[in-house]
Protein backbone atom coordinates (compact mmCIF):
# COMPACT_ATOMS: atom_id res chain seq x y z
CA UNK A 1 35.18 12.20 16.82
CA UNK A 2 31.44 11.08 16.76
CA UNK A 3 30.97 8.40 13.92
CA UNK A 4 28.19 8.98 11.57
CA UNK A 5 24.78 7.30 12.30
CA UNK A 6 25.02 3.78 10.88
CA UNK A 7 21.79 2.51 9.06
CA UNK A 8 20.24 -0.41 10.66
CA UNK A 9 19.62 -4.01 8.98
CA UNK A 10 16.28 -4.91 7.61
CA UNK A 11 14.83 -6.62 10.71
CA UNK A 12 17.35 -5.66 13.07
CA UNK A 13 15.83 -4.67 16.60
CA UNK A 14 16.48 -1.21 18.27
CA UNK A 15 14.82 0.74 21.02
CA UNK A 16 13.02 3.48 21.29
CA UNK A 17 15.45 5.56 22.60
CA UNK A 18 18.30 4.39 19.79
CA UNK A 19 15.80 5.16 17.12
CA UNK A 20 15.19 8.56 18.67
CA UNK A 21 19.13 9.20 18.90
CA UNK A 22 19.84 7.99 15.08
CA UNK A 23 17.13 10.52 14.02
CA UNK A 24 18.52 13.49 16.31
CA UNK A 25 21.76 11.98 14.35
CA UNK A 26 20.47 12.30 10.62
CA UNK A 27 18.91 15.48 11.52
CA UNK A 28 22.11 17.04 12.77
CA UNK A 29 23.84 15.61 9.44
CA UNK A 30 21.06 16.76 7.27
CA UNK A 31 21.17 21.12 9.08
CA UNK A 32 25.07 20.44 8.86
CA UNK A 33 24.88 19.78 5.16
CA UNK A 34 22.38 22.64 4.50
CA UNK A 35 24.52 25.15 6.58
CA UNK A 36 27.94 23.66 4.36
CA UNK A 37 25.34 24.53 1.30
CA UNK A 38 24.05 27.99 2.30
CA UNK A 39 27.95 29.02 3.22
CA UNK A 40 28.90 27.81 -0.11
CA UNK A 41 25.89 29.68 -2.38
CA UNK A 42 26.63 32.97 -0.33
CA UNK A 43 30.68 32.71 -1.51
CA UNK A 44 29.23 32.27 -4.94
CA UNK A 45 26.13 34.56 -5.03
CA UNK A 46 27.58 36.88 -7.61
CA UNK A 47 27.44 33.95 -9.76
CA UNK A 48 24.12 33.01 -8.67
CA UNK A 49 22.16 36.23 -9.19
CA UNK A 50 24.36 36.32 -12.49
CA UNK A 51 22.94 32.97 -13.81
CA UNK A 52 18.99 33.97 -12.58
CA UNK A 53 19.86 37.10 -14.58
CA UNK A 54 20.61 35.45 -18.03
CA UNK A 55 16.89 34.97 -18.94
CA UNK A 56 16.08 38.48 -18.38
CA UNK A 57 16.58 41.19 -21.18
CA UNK A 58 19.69 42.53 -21.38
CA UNK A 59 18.96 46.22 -20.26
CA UNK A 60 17.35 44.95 -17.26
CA UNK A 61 20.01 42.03 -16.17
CA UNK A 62 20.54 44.04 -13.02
CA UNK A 63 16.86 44.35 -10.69
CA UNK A 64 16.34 47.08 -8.61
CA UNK A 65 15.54 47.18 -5.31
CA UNK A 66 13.43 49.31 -2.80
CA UNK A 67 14.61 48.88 1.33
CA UNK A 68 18.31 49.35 2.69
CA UNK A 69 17.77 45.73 3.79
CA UNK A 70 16.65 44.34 0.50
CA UNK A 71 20.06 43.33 -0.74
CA UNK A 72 21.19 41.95 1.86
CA UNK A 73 17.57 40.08 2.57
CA UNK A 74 16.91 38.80 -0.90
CA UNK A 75 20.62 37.64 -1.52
CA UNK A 76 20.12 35.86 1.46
CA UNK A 77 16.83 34.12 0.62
CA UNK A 78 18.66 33.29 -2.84
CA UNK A 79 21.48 31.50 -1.00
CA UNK A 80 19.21 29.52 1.22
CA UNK A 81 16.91 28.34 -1.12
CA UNK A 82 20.18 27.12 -3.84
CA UNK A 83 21.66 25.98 0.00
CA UNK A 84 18.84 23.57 -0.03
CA UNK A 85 18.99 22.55 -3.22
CA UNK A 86 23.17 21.62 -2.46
CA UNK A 87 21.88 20.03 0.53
CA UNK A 88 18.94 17.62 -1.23
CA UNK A 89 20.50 14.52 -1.92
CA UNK A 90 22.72 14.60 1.53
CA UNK A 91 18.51 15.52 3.48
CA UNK A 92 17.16 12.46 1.40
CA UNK A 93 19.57 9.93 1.91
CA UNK A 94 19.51 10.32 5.46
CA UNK A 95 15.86 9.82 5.39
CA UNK A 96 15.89 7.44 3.03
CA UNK A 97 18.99 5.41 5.45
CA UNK A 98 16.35 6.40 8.44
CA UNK A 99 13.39 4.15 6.43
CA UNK A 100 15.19 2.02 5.00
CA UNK A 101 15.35 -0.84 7.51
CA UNK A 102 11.67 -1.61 7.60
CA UNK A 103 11.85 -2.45 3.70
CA UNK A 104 12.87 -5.82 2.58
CA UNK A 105 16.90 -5.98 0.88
CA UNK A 106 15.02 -5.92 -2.86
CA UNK A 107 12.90 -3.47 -2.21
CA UNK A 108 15.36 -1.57 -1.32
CA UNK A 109 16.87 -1.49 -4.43
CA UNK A 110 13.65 -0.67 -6.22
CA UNK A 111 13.21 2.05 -4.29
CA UNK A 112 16.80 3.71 -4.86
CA UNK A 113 16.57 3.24 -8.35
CA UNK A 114 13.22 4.89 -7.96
CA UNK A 115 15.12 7.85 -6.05
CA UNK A 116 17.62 7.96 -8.56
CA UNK A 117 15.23 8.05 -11.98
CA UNK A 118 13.68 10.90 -9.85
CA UNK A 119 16.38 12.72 -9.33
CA UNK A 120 17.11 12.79 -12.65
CA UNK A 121 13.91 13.55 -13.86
CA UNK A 122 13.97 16.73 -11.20
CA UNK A 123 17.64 17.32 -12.92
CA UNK A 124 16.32 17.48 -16.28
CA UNK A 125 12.90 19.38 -15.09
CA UNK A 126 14.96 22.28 -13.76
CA UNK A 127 16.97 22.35 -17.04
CA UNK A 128 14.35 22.55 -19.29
CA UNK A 129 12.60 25.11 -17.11
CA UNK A 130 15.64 27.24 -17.09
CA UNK A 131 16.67 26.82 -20.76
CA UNK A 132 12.72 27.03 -21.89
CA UNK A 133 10.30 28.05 -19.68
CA UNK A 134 11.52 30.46 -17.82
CA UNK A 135 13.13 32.64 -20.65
CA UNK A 136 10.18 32.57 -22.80
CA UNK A 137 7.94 33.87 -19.86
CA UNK A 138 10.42 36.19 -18.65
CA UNK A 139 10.24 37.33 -22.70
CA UNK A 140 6.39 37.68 -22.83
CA UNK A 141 5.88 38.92 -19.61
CA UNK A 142 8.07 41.85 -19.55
CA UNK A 143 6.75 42.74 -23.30
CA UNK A 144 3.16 43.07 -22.44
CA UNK A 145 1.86 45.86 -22.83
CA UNK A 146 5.07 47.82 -22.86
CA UNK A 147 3.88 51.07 -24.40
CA UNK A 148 1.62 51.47 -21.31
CA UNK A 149 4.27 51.01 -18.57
CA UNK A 150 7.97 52.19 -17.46
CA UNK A 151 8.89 48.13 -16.54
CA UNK A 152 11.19 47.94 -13.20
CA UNK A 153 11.78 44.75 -12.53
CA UNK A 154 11.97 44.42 -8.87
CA UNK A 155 14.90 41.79 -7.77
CA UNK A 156 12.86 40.22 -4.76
CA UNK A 157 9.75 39.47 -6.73
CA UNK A 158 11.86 38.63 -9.88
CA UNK A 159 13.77 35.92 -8.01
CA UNK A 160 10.60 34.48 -6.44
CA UNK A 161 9.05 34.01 -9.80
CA UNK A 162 12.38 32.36 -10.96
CA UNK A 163 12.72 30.15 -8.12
CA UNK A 164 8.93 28.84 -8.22
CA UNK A 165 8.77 28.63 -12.09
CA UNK A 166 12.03 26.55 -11.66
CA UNK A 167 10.77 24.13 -8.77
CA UNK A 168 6.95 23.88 -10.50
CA UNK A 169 8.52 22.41 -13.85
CA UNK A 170 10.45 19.97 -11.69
CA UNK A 171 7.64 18.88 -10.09
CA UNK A 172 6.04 18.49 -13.61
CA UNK A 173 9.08 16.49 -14.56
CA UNK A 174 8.31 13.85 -11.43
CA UNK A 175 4.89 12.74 -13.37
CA UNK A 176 6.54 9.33 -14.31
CA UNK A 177 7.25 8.56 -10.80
CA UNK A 178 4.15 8.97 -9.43
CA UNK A 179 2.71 7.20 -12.26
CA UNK A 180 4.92 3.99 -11.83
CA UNK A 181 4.40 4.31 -7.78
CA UNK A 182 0.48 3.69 -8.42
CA UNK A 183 0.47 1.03 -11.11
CA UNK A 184 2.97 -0.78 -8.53
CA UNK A 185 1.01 -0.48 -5.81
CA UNK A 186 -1.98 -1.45 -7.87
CA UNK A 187 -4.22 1.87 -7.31
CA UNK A 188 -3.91 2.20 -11.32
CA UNK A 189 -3.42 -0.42 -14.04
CA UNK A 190 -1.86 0.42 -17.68
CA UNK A 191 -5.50 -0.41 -19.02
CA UNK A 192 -6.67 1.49 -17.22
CA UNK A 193 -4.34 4.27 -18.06
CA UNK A 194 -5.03 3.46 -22.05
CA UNK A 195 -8.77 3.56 -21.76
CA UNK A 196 -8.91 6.57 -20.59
CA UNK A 197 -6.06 8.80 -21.47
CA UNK A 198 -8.28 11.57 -23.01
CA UNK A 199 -9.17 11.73 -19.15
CA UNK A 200 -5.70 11.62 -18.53
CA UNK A 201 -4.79 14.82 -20.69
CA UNK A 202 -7.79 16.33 -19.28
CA UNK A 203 -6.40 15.74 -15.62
CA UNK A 204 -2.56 17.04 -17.18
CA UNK A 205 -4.33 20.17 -18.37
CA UNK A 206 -5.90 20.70 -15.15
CA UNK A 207 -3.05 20.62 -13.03
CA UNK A 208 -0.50 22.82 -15.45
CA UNK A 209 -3.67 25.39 -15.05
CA UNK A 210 -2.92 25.17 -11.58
CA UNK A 211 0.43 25.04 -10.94
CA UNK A 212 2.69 28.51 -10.21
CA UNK A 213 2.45 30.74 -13.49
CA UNK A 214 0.17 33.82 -14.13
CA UNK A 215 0.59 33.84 -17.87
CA UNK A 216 -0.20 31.83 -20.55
CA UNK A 217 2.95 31.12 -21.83
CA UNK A 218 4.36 29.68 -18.35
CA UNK A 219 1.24 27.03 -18.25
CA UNK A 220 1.81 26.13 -21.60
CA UNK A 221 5.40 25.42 -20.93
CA UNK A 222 3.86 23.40 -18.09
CA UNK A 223 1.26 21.74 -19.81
CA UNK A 224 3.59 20.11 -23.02
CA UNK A 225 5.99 18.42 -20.92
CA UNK A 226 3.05 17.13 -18.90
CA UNK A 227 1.48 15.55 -21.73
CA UNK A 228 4.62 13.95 -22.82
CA UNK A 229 5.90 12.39 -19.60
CA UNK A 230 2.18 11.37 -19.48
CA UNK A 231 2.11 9.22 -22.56
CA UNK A 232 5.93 8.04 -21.92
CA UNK A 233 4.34 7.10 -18.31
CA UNK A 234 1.81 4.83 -19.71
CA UNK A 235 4.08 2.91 -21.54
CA UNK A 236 7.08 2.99 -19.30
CA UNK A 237 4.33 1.68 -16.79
CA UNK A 238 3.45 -0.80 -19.35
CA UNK A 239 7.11 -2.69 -19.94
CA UNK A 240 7.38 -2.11 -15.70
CA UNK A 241 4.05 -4.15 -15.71
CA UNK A 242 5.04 -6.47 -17.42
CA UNK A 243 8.25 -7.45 -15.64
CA UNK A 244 6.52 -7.01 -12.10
CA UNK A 245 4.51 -10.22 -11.33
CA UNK A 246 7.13 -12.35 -12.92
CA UNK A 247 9.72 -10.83 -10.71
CA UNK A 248 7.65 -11.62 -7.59
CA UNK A 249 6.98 -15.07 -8.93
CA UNK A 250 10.59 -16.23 -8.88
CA UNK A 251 10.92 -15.02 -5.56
CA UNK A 252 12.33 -17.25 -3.11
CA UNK A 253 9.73 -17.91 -0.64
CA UNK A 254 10.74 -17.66 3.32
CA UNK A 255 11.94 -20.52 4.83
C-alpha cells in the first residue's frame, strides 16, 4: 500500500520531478476525499434537502420541480456542493502541507493558527447565515407581494439561493482575516484603520451591496455582521500590532 505524501522540511531540497509527484499525490488525496464526501452527502440527502427545507414556510417545505431529470440533477448538485464542503479541511491541508516547506518553522505556526481562526470564523458565518439570514429572506421574499402571485417555489433555484446566501455570509465572516493578513504584511496600519473607519463602513456597505442577495433584507443581514467584524478587526489588529515587532525582535538571529 502506497504511503501518503510526506510534507517536506523547511529548506529541504527536492527535484522537479518529486515536487511534481507529491502534488499528483495531494491531488489524488484531495478528489479521494471529495469522492468519500459526495458518497457520504448522497446516503444522507434526505437529511440534507430536509435541513435546506427548515427555513422555508411550512406549506412549501417540499419544492417542486419541472424536468424528469431534475431530481435526480439537483439532488446531485446538492450532494456535491455539501461533498465539498466534507472535503475542505482534508483539500486545504494538503495544500497547505504542499506550501508549507518554503515558510520558516514559526511562520508556520502563524499561519495554521491563521487557518484555524478562519475556519472558525467560516463555521460561525455559515451558522449565523443559516439560523438568521437565510430564514428571514426566505420569510420576506416569499411574502412579497403575495396577493399578486400563486408562489411555487422551484427546488433547483431554491437550493441555489440557499447555497450562495450560505457561502456569501461566510465569506463576510472571513473580514478579520483579511484584515489581520494586511496590517501584518504592512499594506494597512491600525491608524490607519482608526482614521478612517467612516471610510471603512463606507467600503463594508459597498461590498454587502454587492455580494449574492436580491433583496434588501439579505444585504442587510450582510451588511451588520460586516460592520461588526470590521470594528472587532481594528482592534483585534490593534493587540496583534502590538505583539508583532516585539515578537520579531526576540528572534534569534541566524547563525
Amino acid at each position: 500500500m502506497k504511503r501518503l505524501p510526506r510534507r517536506l522540511r523547511h529548506g529541504e531540497e527536492a527535484t522537479l520531478v518529486e515536487h511534481l509527484g507529491e502534488l499528483r499525490a495531494r491531488m489524488v488525496v484531495a478528489l479521494l476525499a471529495l469522492a468519500v464526501g459526495f458518497i457520504v452527502a448522497y446516503i444522507f440527502r434526505g437529511h440534507l434537502l430536509h435541513w435546506l427545507n427548515q427555513p422555508l414556510p411550512p406549506s412549501k417545505r417540499k419544492p417542486v420541480t419541472f424536468g424528469v431529470a431534475e431530481p435526480f440533477l439537483t439532488s446531485m448538485w446538492v450532494s456535491l456542493w455539501a461533498a465539498f464542503g466534507l472535503a475542505l479541511p482534508v483539500i486545504l491541508w494538503q495544500v497547505w502541507s504542499f506550501f508549507a516547506p518554503a515558510f520558516e518553522v514559526n511562520k508556520q505556526r502563524i499561519v495554521a493558527a491563521f487557518v484555524l481562526f478562519a475556519t472558525v470564523l467560516l463555521v460561525g458565518g455559515v451558522a449565523f447565515g443559516y439560523f438568521v439570514a437565510l430564514p428571514a429572506a426566505v420569510h420576506f421574499l416569499t411574502n412579497f407581494d403575495q396577493n399578486h402571485y400563486t408562489i411555487l417555489i422551484r427546488a433547483r433555484d431554491y437550493y441555489s439561493f440557499a447555497t450562495i446566501v450560505l457561502m456569501a455570509v461566510g465569506v463576510v465572516f472571513e473580514l478579520p482575516i483579511f484584515v489581520l493578513a494586511l496590517v501584518r504584511l504592512g499594506v494597512l496600519t491600525t491608524a490607519k484603520l482608526r482614521r478612517n473607519r467612516r471610510l471603512g463602513y463606507v467600503v463594508m456597505a459597498a461590498i454587502a451591496v454587492a455580494l449574492p442577495g436580491v433583496d434588501p433584507v439579505t444585504t442587510t443581514f450582510e451588511m451588520i455582521p460586516l460592520m461588526l467584524l470590521y470594528e472587532c478587526s481594528i482592534w483585534l489588529a490593534v493587540l496583534m500590532e502590538r505583539r508583532w515587532p516585539s515578537r520579531e525582535l526576540v528572534a534569534p538571529e541566524p547563525s
